[in-house]
C-alpha atoms as a PDB file:
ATOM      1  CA  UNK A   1       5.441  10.094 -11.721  1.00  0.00           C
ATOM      2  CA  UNK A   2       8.137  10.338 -14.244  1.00  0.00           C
ATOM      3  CA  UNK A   3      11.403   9.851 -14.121  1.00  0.00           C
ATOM      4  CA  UNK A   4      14.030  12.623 -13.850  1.00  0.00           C
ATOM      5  CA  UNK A   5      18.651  11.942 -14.419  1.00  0.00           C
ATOM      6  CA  UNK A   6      18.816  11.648 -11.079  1.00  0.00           C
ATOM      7  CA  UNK A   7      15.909   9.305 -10.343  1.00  0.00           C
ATOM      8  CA  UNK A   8      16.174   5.404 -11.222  1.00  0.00           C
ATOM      9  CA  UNK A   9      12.332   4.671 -10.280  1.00  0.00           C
ATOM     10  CA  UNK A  10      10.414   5.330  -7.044  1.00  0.00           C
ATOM     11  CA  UNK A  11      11.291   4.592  -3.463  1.00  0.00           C
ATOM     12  CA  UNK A  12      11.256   1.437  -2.280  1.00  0.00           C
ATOM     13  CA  UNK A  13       9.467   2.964   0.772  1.00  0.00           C
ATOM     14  CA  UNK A  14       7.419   4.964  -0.744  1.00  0.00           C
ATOM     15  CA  UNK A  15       7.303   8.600   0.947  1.00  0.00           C
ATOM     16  CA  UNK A  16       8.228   7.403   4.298  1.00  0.00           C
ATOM     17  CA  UNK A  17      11.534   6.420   2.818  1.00  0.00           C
ATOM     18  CA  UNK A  18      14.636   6.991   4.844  1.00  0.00           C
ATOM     19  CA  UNK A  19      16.563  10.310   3.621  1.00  0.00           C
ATOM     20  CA  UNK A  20      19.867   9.579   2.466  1.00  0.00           C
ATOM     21  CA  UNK A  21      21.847  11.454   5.682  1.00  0.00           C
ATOM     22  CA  UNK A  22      19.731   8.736   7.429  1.00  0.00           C
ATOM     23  CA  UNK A  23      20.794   6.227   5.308  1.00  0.00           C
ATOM     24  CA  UNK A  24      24.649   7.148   5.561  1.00  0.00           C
ATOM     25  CA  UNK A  25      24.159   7.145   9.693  1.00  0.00           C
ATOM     26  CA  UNK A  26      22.615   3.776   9.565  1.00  0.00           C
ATOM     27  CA  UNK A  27      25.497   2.017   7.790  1.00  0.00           C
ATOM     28  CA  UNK A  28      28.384   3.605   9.377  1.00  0.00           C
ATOM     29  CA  UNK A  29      28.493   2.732  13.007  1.00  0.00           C
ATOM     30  CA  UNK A  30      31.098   5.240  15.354  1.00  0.00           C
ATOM     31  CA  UNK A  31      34.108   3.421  16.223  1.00  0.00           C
ATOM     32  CA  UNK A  32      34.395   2.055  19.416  1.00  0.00           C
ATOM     33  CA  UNK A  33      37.982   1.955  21.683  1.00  0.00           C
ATOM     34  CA  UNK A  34      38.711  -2.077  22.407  1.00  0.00           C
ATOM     35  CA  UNK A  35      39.789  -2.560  25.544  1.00  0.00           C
ATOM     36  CA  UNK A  36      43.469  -3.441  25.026  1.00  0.00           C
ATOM     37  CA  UNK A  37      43.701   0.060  22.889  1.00  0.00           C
ATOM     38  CA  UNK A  38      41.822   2.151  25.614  1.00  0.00           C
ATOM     39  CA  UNK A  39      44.392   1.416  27.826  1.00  0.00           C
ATOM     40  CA  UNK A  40      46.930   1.760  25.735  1.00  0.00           C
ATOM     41  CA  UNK A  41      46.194   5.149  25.305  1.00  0.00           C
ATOM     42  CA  UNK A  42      45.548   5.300  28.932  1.00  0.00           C
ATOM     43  CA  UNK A  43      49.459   4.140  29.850  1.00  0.00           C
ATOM     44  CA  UNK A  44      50.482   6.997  26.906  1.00  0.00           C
ATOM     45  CA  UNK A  45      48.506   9.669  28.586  1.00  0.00           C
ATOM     46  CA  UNK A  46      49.820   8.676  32.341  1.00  0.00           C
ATOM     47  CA  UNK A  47      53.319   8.792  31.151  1.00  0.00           C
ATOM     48  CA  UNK A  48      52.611  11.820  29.115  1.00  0.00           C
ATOM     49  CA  UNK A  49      50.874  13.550  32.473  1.00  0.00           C
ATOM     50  CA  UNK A  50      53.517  12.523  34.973  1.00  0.00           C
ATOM     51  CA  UNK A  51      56.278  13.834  32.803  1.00  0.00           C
ATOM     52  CA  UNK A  52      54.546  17.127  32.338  1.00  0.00           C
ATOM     53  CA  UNK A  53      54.374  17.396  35.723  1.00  0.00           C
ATOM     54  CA  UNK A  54      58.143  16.968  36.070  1.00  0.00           C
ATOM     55  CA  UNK A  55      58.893  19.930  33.584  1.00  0.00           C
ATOM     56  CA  UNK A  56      56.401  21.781  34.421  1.00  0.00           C
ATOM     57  CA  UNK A  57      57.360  21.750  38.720  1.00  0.00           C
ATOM     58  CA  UNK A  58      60.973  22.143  37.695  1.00  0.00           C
ATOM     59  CA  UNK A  59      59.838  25.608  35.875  1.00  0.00           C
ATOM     60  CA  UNK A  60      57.008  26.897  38.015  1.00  0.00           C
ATOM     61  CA  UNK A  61      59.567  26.280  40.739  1.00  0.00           C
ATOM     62  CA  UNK A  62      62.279  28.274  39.193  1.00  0.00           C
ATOM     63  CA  UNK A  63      59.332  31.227  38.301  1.00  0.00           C
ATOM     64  CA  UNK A  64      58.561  31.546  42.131  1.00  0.00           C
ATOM     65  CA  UNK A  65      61.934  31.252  43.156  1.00  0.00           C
ATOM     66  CA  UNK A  66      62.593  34.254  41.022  1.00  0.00           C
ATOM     67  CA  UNK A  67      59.630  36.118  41.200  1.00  0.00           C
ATOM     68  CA  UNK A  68      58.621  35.908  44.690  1.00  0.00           C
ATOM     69  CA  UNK A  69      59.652  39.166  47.154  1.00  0.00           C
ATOM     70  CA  UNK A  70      63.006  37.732  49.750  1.00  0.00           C
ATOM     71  CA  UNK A  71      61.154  36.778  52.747  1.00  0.00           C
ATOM     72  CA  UNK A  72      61.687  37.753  56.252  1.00  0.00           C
ATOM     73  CA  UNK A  73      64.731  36.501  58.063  1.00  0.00           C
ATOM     74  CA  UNK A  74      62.776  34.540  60.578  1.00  0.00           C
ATOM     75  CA  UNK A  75      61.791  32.653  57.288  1.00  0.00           C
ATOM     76  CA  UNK A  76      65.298  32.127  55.628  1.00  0.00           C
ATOM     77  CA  UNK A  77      67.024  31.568  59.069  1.00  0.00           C
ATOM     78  CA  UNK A  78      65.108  27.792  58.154  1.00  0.00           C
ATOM     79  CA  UNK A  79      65.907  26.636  55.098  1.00  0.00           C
ATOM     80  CA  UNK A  80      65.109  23.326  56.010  1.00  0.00           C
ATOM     81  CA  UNK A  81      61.825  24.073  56.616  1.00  0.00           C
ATOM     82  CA  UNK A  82      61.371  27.205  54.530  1.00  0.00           C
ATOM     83  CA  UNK A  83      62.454  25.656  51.023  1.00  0.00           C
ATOM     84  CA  UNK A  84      60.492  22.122  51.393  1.00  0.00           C
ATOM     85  CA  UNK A  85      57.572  23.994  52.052  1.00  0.00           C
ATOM     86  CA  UNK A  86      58.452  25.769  49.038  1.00  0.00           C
ATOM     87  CA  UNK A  87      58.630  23.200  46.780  1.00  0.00           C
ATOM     88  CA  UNK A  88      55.329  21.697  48.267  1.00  0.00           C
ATOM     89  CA  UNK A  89      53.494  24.951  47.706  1.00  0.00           C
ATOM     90  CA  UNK A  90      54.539  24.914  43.998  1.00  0.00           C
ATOM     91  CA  UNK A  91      54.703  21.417  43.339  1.00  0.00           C
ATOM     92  CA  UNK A  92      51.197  20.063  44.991  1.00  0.00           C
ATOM     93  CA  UNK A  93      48.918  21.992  42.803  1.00  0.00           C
ATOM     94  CA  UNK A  94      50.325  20.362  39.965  1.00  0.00           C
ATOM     95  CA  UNK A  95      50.428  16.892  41.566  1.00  0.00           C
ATOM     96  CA  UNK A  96      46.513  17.194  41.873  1.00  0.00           C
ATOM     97  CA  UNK A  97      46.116  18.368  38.831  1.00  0.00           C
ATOM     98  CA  UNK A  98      47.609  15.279  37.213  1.00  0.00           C
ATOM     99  CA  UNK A  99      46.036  12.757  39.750  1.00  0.00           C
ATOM    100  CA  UNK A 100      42.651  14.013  38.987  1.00  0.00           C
ATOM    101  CA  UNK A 101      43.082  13.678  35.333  1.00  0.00           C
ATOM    102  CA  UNK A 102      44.599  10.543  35.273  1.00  0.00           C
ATOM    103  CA  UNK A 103      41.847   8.966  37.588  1.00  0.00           C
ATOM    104  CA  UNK A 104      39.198  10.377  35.511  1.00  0.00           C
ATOM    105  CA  UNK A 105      40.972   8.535  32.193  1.00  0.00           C
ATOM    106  CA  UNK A 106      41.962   5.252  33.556  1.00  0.00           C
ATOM    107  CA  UNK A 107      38.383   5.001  35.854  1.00  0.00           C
ATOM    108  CA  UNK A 108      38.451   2.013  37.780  1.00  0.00           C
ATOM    109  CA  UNK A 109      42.325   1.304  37.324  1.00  0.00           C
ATOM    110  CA  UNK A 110      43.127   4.793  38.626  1.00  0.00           C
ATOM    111  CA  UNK A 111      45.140   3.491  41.056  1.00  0.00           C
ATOM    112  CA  UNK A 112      47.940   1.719  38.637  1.00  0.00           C
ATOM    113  CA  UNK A 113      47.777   4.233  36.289  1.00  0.00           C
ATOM    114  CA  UNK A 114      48.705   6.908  38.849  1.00  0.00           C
ATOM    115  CA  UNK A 115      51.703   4.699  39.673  1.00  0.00           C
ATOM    116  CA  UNK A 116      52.838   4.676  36.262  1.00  0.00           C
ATOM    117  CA  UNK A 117      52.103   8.538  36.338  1.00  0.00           C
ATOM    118  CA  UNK A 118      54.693   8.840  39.061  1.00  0.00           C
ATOM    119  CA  UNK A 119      57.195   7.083  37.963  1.00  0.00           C
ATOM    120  CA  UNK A 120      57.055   8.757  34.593  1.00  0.00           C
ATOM    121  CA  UNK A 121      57.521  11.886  35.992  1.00  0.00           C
ATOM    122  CA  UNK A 122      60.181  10.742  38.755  1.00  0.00           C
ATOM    123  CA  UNK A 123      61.944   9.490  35.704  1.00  0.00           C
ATOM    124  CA  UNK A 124      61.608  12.535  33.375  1.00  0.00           C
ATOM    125  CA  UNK A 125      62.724  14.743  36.977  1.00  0.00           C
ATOM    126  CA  UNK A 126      65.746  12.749  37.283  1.00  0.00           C
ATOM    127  CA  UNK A 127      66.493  13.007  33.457  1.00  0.00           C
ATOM    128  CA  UNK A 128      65.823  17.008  33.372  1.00  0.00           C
ATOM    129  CA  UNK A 129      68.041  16.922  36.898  1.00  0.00           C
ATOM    130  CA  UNK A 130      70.806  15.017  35.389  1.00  0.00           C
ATOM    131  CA  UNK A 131      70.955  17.240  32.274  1.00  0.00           C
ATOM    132  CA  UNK A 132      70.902  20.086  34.077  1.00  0.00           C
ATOM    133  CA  UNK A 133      73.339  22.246  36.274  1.00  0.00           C
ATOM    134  CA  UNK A 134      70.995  21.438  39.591  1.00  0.00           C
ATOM    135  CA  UNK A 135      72.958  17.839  39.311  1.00  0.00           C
ATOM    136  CA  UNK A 136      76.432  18.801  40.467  1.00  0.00           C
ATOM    137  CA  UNK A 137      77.979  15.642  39.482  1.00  0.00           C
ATOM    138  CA  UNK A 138      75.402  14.251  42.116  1.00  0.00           C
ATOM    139  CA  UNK A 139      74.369  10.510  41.241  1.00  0.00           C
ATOM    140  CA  UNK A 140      70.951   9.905  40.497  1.00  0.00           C
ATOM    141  CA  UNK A 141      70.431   8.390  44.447  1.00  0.00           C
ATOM    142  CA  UNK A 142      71.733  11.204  45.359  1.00  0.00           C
ATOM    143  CA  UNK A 143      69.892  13.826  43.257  1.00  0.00           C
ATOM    144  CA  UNK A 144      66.449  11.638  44.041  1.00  0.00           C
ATOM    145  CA  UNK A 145      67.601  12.302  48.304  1.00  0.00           C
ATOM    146  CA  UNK A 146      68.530  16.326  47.561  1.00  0.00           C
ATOM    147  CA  UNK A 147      64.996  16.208  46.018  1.00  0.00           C
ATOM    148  CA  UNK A 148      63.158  14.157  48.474  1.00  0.00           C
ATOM    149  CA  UNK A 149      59.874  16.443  48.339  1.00  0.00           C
ATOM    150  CA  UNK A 150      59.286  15.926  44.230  1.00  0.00           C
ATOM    151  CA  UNK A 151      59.856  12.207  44.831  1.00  0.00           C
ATOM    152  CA  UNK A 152      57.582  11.996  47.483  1.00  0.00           C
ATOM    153  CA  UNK A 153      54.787  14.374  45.963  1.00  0.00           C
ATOM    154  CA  UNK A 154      55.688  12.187  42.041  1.00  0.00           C
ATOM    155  CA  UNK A 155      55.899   8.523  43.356  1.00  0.00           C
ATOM    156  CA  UNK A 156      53.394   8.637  46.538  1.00  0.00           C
ATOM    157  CA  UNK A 157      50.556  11.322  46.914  1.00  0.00           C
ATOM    158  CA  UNK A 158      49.865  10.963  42.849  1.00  0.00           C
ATOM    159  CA  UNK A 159      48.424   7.395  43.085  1.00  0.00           C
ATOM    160  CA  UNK A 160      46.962   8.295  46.578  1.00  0.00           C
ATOM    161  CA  UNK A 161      45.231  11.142  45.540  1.00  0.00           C
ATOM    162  CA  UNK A 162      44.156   8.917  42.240  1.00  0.00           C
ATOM    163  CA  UNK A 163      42.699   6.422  44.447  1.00  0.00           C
ATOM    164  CA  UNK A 164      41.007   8.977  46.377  1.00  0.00           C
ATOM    165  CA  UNK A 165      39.495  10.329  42.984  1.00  0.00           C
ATOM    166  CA  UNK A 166      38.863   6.502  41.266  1.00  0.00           C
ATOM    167  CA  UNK A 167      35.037   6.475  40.522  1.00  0.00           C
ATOM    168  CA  UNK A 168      32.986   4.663  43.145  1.00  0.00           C
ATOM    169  CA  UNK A 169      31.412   1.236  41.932  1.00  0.00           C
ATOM    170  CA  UNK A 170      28.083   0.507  43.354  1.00  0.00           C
END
């Protein structure tokens, strides 16, 4: 066997010698998340999630409001139960949304995470309220009262609903 430019000599294995994709795979090993950056990257997206949520109620809110057909007066003559339920209606799909996703990234700490969902979106809510003309020179107790239902939906049934959907040990 002669050898060629390319060649220095034979194989060291002879013709059951490793090809070189195989040798490339075997020395470069995929990089694993450590623990302390997994969950940093778990608090990011939480944050991240919760705060979408906020912006994202706030507008799909406003769409129905101004979309949806003027209901029946035996509807409007209760606002107090009418516009809750509302808010519910257009805020709760986007709650679960959110709690599932942040149960299935922070796994067994679903629970905390989904705290620190909430409170990044209660947060951003307040923020967006604030800024916008919704606040009415209202203070930010008073804004988080007049919007009682996001609060509620933001800082309680997200980390319910992530414990509900925290993987199962066992």
């Amino acid at each position: 066997m002669g050898l060629t430019s390319r060649s220095s000599g034979p194989l060291a294995g002879g013709a059951h010698a490793p090809s070189a994709r195989g040798r490339l795979a075997s020395s470069v090993s995929p990089h694993a998340m450590t623990p302390s950056s997994r969950i940093a990257a778990t608090l990011i997206a939480s944050v991240f999630l919760g705060v979408l949520v906020a912006f994202g109620g706030l507008y799909a809110f406003g769409v129905a409001i101004g979309t949806l057909p003027t209901p029946p007066r035996w509807i409007t003559s209760h606002p107090s139960i009418y516009i809750p339920a509302l808010r519910v209606l257009v805020w709760l799909p986007l709650v679960v949304l959110c709690a599932f996703l942040v149960a299935r990234l922070a796994r067994s700490r679903a629970i905390g995470f989904g705290v620190i969902a909430g409170v990044g979106g209660f947060v951003a809510l307040l923020a967006q309220l604030r800024a916008s003309e919704y606040a009415n020179g209202l203070s930010l107790p008073a804004l988080a009262s007049t919007y009682w239902v996001e609060v509620a939906l933001l800082v309680a049934v997200l980390p319910l609903l992530c414990a509900l959907w925290r993987p199962r040990v066992g």
